[in-house]
PDB file of N, CA and C in Angstrom:
ATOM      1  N   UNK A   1       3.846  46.179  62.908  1.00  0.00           N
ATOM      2  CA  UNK A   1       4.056  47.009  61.736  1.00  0.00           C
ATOM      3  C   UNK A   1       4.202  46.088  60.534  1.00  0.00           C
ATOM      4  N   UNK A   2       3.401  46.416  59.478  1.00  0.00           N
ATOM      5  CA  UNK A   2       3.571  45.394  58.522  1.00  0.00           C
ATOM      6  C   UNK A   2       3.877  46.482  56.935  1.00  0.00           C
ATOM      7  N   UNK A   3       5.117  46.843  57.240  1.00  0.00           N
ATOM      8  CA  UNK A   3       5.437  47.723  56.072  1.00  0.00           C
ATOM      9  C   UNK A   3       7.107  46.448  54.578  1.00  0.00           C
ATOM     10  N   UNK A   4       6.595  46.301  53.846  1.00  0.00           N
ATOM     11  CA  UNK A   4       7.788  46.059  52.489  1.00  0.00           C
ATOM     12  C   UNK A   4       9.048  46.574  52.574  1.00  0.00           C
ATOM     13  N   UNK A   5       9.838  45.832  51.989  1.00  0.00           N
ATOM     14  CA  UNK A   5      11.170  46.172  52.236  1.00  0.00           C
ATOM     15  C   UNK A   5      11.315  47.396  52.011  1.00  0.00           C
ATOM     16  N   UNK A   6      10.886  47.722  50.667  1.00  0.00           N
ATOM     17  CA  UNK A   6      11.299  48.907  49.970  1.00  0.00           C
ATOM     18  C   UNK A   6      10.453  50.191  50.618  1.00  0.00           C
ATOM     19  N   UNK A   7       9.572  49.701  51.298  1.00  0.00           N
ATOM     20  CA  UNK A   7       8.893  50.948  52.362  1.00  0.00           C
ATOM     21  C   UNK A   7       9.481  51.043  53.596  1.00  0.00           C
ATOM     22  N   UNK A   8      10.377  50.371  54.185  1.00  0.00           N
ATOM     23  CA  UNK A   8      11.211  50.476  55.523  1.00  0.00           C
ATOM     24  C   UNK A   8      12.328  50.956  54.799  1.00  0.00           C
ATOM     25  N   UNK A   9      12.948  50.863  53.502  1.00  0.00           N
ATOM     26  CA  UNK A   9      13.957  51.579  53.192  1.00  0.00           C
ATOM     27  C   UNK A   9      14.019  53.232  52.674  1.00  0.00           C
ATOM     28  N   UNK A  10      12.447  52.955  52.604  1.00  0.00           N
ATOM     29  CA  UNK A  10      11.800  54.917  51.995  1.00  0.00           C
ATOM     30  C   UNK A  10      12.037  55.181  53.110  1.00  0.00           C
ATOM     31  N   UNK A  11      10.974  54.909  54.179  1.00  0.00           N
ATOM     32  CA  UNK A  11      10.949  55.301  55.290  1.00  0.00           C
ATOM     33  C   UNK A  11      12.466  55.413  56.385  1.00  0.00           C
ATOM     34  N   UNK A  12      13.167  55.172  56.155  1.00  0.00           N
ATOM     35  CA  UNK A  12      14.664  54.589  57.215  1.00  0.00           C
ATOM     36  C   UNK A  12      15.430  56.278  56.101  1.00  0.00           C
ATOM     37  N   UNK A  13      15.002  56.031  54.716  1.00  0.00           N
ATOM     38  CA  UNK A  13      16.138  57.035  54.302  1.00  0.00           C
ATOM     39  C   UNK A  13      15.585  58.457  54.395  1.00  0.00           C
ATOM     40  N   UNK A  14      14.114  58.432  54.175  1.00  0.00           N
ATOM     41  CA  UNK A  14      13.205  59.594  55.014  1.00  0.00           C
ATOM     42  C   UNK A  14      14.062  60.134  56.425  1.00  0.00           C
ATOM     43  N   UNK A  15      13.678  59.292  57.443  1.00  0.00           N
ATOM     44  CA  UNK A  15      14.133  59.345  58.865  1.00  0.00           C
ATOM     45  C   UNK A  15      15.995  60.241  58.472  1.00  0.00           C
ATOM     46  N   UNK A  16      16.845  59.681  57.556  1.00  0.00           N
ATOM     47  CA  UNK A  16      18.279  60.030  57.778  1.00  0.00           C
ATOM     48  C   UNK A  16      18.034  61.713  56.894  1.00  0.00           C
ATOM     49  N   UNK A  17      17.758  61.888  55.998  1.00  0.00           N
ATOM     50  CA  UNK A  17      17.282  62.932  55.553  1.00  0.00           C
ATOM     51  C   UNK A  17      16.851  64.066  56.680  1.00  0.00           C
ATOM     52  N   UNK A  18      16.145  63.605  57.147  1.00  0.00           N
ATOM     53  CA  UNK A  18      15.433  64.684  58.260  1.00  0.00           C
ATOM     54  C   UNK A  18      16.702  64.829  59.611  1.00  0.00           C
ATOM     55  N   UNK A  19      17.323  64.200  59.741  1.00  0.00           N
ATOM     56  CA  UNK A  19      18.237  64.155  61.113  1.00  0.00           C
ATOM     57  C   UNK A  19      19.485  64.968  60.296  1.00  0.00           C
ATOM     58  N   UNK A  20      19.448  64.870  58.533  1.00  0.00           N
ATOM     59  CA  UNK A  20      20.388  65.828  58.403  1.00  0.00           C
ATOM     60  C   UNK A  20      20.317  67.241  58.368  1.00  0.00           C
ATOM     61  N   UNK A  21      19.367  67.117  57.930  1.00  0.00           N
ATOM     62  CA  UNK A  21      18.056  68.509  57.967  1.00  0.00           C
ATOM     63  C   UNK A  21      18.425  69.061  58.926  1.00  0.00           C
ATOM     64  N   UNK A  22      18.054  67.934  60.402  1.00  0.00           N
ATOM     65  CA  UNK A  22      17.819  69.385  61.210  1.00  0.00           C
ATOM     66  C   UNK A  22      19.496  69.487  61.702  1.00  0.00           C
ATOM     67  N   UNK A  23      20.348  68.688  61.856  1.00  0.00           N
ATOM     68  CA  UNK A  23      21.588  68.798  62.302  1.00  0.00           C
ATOM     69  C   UNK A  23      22.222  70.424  61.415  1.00  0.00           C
ATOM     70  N   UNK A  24      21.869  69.918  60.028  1.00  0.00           N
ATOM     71  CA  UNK A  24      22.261  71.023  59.413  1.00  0.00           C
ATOM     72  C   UNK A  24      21.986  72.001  59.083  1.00  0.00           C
ATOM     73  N   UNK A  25      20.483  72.043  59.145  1.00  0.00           N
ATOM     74  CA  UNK A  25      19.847  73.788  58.609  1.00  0.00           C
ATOM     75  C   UNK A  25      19.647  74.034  60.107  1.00  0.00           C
ATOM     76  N   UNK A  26      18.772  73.422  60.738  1.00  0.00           N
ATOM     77  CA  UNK A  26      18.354  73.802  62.215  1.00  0.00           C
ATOM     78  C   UNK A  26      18.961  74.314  63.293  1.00  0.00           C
ATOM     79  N   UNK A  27      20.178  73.256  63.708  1.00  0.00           N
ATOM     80  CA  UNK A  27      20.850  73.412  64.909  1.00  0.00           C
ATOM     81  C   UNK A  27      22.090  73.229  64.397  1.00  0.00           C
ATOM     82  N   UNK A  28      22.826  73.960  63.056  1.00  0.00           N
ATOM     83  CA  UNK A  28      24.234  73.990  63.450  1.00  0.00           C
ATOM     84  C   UNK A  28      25.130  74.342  64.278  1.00  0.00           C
ATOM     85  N   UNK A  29      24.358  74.593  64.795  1.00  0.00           N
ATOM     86  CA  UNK A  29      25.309  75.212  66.389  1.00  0.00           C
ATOM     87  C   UNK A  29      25.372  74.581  67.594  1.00  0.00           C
ATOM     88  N   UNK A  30      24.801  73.033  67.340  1.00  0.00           N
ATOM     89  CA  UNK A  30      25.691  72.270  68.315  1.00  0.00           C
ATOM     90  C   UNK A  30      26.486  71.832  67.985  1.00  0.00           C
ATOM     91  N   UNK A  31      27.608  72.063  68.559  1.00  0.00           N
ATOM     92  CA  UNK A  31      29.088  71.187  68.063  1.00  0.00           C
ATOM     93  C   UNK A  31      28.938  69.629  68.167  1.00  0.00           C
ATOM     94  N   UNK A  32      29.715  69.255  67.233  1.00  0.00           N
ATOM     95  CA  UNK A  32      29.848  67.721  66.813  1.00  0.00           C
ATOM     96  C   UNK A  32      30.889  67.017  68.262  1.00  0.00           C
ATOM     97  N   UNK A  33      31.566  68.211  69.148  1.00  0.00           N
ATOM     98  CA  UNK A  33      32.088  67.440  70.579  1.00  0.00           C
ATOM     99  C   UNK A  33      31.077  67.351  71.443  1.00  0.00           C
ATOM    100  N   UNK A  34      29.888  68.133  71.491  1.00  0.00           N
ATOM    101  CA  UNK A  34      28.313  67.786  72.348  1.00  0.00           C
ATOM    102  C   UNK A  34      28.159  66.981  71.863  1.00  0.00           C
ATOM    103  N   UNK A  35      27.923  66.366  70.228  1.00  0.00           N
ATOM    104  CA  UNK A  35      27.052  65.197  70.061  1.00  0.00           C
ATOM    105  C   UNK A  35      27.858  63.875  70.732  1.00  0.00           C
ATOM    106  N   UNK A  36      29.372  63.890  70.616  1.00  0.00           N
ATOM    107  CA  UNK A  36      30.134  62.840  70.755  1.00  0.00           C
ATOM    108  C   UNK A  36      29.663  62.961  72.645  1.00  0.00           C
ATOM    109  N   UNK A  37      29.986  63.577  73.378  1.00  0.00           N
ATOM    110  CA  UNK A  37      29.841  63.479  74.896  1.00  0.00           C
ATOM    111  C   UNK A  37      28.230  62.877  74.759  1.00  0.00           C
ATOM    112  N   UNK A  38      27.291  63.596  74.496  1.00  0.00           N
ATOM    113  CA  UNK A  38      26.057  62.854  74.726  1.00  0.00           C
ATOM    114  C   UNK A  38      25.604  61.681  74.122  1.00  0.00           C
ATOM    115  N   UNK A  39      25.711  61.702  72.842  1.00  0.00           N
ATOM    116  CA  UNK A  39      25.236  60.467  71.932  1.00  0.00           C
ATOM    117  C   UNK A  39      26.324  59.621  71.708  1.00  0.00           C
ATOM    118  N   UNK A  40      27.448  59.630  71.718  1.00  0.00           N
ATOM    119  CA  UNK A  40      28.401  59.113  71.074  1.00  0.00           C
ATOM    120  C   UNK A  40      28.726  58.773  69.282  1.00  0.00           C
ATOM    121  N   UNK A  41      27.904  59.828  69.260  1.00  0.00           N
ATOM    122  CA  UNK A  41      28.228  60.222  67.618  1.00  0.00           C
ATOM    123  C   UNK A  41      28.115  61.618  67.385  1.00  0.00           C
ATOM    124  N   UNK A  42      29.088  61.804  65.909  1.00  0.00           N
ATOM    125  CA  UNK A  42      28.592  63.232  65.357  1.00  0.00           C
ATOM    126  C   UNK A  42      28.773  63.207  63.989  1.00  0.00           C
ATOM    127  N   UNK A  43      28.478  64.334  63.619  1.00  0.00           N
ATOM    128  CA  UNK A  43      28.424  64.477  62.157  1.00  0.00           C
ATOM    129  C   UNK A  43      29.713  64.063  61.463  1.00  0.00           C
ATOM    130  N   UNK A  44      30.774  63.759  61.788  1.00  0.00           N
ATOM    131  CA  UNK A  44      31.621  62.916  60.845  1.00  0.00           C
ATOM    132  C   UNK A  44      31.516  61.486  60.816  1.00  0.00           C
ATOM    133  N   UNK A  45      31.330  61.099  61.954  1.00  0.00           N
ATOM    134  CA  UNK A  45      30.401  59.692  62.212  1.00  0.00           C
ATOM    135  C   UNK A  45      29.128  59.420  60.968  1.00  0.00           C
ATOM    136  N   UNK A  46      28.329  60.007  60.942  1.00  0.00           N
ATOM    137  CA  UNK A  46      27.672  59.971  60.084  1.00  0.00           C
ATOM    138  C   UNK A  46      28.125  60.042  58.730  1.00  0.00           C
ATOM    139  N   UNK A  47      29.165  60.905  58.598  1.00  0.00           N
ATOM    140  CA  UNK A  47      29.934  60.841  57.327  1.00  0.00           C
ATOM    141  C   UNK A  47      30.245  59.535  56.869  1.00  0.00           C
ATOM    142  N   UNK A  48      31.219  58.941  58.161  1.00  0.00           N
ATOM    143  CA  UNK A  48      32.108  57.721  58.088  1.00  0.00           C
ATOM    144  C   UNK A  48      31.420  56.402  57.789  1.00  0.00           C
ATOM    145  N   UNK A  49      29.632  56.542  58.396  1.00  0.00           N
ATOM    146  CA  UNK A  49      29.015  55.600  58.378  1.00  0.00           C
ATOM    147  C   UNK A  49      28.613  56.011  56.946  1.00  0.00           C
ATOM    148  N   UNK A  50      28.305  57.222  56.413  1.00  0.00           N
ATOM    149  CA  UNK A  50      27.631  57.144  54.537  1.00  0.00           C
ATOM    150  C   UNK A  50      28.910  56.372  53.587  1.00  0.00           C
ATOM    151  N   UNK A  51      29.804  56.711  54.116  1.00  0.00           N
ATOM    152  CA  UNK A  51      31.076  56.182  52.936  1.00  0.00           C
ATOM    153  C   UNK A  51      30.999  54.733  53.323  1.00  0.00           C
ATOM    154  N   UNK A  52      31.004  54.004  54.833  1.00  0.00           N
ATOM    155  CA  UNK A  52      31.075  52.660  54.404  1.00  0.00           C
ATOM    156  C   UNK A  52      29.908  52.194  54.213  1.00  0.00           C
ATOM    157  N   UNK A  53      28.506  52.798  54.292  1.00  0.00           N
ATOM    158  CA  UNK A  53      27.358  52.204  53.413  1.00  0.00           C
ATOM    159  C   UNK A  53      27.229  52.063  51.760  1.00  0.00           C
ATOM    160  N   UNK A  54      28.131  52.930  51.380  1.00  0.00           N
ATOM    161  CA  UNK A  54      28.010  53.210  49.787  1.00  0.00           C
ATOM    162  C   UNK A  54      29.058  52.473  49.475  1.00  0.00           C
ATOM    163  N   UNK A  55      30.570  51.926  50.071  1.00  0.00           N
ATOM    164  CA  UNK A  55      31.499  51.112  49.477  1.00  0.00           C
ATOM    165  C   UNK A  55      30.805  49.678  50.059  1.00  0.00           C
ATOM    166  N   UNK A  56      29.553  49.899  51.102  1.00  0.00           N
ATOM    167  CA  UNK A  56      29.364  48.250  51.072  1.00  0.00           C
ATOM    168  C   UNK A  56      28.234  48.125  49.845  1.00  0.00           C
ATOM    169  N   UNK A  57      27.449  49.167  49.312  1.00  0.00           N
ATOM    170  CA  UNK A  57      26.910  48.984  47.821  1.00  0.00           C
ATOM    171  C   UNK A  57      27.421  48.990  46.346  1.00  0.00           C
ATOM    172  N   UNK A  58      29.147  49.085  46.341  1.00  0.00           N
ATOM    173  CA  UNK A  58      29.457  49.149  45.364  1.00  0.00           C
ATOM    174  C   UNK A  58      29.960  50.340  44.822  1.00  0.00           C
ATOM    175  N   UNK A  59      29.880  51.621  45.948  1.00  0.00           N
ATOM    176  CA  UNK A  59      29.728  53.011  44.956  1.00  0.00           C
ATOM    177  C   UNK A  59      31.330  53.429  46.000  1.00  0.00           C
ATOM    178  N   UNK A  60      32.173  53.232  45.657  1.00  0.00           N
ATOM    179  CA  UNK A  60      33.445  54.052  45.655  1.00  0.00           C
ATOM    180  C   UNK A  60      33.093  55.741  46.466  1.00  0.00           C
ATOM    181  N   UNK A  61      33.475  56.061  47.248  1.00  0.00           N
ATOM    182  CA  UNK A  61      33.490  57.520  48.170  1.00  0.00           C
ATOM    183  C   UNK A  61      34.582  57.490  48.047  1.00  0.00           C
ATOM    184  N   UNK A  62      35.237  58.914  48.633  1.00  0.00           N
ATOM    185  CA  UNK A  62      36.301  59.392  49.604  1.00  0.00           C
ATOM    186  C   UNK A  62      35.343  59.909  50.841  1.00  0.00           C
ATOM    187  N   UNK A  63      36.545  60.180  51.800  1.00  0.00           N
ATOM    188  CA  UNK A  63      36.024  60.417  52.929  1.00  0.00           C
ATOM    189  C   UNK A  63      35.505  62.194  53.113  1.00  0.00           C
ATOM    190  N   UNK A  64      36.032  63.028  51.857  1.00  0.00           N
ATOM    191  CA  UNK A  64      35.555  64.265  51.488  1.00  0.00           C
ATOM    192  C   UNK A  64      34.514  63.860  51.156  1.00  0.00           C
ATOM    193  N   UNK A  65      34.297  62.966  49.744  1.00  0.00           N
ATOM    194  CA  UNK A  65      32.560  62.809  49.759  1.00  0.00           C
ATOM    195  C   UNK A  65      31.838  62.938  50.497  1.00  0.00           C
ATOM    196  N   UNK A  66      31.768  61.804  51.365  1.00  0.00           N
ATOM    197  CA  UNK A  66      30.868  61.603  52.239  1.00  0.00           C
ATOM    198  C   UNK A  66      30.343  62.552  53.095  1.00  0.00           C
ATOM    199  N   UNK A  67      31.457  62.984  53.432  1.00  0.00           N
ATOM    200  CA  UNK A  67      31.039  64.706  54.417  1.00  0.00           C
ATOM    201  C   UNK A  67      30.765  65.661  53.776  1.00  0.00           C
ATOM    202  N   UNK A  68      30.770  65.504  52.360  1.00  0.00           N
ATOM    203  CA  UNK A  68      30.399  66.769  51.576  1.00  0.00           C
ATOM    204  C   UNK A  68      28.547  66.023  51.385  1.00  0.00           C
ATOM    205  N   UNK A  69      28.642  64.959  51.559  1.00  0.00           N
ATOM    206  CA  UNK A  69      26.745  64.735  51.690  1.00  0.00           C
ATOM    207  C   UNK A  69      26.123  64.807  53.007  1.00  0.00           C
ATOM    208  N   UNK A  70      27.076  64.677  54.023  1.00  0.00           N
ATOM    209  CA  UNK A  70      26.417  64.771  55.164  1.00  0.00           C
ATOM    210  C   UNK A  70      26.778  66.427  55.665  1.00  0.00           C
ATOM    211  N   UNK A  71      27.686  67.168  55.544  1.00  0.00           N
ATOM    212  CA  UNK A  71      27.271  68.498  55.813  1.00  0.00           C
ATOM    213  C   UNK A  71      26.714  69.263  54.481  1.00  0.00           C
ATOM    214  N   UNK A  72      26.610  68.708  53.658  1.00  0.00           N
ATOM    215  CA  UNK A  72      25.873  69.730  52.695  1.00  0.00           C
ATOM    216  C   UNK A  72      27.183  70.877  51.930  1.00  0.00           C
ATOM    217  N   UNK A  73      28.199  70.262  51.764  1.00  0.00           N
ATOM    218  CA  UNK A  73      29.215  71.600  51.625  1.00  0.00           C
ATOM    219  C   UNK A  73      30.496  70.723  52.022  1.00  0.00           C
ATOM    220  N   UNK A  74      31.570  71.427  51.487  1.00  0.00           N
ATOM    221  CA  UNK A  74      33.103  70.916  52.375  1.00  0.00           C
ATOM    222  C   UNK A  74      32.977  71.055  53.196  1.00  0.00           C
ATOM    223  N   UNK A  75      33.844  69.884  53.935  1.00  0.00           N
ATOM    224  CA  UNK A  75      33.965  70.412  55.572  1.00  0.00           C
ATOM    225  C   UNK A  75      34.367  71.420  55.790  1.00  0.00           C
ATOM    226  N   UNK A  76      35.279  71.518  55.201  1.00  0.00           N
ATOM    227  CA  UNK A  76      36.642  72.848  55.720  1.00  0.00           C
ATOM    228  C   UNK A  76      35.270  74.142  55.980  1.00  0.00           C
ATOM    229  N   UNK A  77      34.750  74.781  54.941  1.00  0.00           N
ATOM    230  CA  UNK A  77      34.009  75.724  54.685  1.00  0.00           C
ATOM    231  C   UNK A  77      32.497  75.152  56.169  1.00  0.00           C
ATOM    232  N   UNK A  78      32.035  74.480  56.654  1.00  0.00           N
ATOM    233  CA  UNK A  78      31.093  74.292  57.387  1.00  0.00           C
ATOM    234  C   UNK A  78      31.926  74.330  58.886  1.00  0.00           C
ATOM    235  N   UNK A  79      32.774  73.717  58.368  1.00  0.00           N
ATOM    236  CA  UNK A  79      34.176  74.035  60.313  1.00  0.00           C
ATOM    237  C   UNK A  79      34.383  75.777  59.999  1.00  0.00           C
ATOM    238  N   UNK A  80      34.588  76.518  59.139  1.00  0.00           N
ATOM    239  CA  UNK A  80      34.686  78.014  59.065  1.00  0.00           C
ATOM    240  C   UNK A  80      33.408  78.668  59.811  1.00  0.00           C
ATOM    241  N   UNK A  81      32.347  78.063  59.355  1.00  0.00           N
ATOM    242  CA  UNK A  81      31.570  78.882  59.666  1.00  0.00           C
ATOM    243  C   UNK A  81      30.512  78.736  61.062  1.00  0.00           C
ATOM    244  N   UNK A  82      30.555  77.516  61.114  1.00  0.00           N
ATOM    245  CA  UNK A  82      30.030  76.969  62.484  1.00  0.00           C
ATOM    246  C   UNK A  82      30.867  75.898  63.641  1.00  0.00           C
ATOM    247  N   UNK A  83      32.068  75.773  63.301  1.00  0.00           N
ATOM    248  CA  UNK A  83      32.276  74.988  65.047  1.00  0.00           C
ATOM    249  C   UNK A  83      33.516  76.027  65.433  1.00  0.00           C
ATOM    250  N   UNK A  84      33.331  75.527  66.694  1.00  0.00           N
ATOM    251  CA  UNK A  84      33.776  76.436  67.575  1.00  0.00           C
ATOM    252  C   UNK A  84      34.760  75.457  68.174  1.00  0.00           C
ATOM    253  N   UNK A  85      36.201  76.485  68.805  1.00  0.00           N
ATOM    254  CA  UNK A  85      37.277  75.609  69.459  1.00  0.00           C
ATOM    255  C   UNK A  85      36.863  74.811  71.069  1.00  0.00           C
ATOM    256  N   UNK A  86      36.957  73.569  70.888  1.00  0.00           N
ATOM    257  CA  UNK A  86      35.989  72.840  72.159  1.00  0.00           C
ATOM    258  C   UNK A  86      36.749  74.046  72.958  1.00  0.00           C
ATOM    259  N   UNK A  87      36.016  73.841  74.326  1.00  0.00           N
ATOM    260  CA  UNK A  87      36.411  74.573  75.735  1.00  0.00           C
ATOM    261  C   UNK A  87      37.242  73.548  76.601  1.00  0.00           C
ATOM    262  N   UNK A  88      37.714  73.642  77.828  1.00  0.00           N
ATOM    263  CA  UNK A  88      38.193  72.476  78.386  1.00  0.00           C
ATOM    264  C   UNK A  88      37.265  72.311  78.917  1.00  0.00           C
ATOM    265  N   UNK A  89      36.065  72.449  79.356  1.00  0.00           N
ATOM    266  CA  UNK A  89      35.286  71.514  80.077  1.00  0.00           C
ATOM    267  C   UNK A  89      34.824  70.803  79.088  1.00  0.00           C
ATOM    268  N   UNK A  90      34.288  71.312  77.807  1.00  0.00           N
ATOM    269  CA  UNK A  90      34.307  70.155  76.910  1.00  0.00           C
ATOM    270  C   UNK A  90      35.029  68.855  76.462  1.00  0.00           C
ATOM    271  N   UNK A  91      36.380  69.277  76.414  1.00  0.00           N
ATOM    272  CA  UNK A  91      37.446  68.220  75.937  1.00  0.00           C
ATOM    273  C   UNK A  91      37.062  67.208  77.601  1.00  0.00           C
ATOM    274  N   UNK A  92      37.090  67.718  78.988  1.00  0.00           N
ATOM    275  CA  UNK A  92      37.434  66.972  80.223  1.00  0.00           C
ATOM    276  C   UNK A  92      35.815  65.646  80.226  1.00  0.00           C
ATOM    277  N   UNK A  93      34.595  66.645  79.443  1.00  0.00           N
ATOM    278  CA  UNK A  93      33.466  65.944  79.730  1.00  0.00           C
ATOM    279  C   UNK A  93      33.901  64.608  78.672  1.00  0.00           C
ATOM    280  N   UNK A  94      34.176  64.883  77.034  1.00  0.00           N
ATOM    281  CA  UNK A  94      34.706  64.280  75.956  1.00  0.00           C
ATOM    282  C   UNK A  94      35.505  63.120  76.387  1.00  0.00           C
ATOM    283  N   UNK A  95      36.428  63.405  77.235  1.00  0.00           N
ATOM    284  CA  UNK A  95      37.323  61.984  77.912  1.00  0.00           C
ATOM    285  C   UNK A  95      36.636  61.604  78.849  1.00  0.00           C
ATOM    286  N   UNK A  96      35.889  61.814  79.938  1.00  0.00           N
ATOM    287  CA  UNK A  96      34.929  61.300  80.549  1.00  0.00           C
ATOM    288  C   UNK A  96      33.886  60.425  80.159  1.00  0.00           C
ATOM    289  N   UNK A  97      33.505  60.777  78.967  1.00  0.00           N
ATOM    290  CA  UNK A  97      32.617  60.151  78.324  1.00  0.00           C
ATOM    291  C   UNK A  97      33.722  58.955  77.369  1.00  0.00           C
ATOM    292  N   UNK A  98      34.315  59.117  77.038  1.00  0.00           N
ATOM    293  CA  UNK A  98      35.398  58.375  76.176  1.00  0.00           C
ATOM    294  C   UNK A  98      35.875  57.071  77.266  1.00  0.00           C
ATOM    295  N   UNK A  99      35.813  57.284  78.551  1.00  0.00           N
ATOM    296  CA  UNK A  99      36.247  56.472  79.305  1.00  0.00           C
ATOM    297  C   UNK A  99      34.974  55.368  80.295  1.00  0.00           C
ATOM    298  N   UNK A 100      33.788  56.017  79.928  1.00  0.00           N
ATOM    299  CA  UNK A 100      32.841  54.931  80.104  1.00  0.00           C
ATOM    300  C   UNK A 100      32.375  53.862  79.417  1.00  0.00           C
ATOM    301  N   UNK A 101      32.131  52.544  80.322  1.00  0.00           N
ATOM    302  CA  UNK A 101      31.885  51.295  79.311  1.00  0.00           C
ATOM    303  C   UNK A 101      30.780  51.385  78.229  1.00  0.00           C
ATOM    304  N   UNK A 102      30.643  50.743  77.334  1.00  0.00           N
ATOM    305  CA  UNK A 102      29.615  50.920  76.609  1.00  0.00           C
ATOM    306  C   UNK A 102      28.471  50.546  77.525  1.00  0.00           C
ATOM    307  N   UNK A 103      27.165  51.057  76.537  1.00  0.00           N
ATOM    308  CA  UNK A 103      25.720  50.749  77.560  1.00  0.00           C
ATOM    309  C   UNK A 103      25.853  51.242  78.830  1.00  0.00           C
ATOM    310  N   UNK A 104      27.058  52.465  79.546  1.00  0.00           N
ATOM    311  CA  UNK A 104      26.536  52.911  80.206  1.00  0.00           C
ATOM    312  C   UNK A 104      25.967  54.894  80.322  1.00  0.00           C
TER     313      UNK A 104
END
């Protein structure tokens, strides 16, 4: 691949754009405790990672910011309307998963 900085950075912020897209218009209705059991991330993760990308560029967040760019809205108001109280098999899979080494 022989793409310029500034075209791996279109392209990379393309790619985060679209994963918010679909997290958020598409499939709000997987809970952010599925993403953590399967992926080991979720949408506050993503939050957490926009605020320390923008204080490692200089640009001051709060941690409301950030989740107000990655859900599109306050949290409070996006937890109202789409997540749901985990189940216990959720929370039991959640520590299960919490208790495996990394890379596995």
């Amino acid at each position: 691949m022989n793409t310029s900085d500034s075209n791996t950075v279109a392209i990379e912020a393309a790619v985060f754009r679209r994963l918010i897209q679909h997290l958020m218009q598409d499939r709000p209705d997987v809970q952010n405790i599925d993403l953590m059991i399967l992926a080991g991330f979720c949408r506050n993760c993503l939050s957490d990672w926009y605020q320390q990308a923008a204080e490692g560029h200089g640009v001051a967040m709060t941690r409301d910011e950030a989740r107000d760019a990655v859900y599109g809205m306050p949290f409070g108001q996006w937890k109202a309307m789409h997540q749901e109280d985990a189940t216990p098999e959720q929370l039991a899979a959640f520590e299960a998963a919490r208790r495996k080494p990394d890379g596995a």
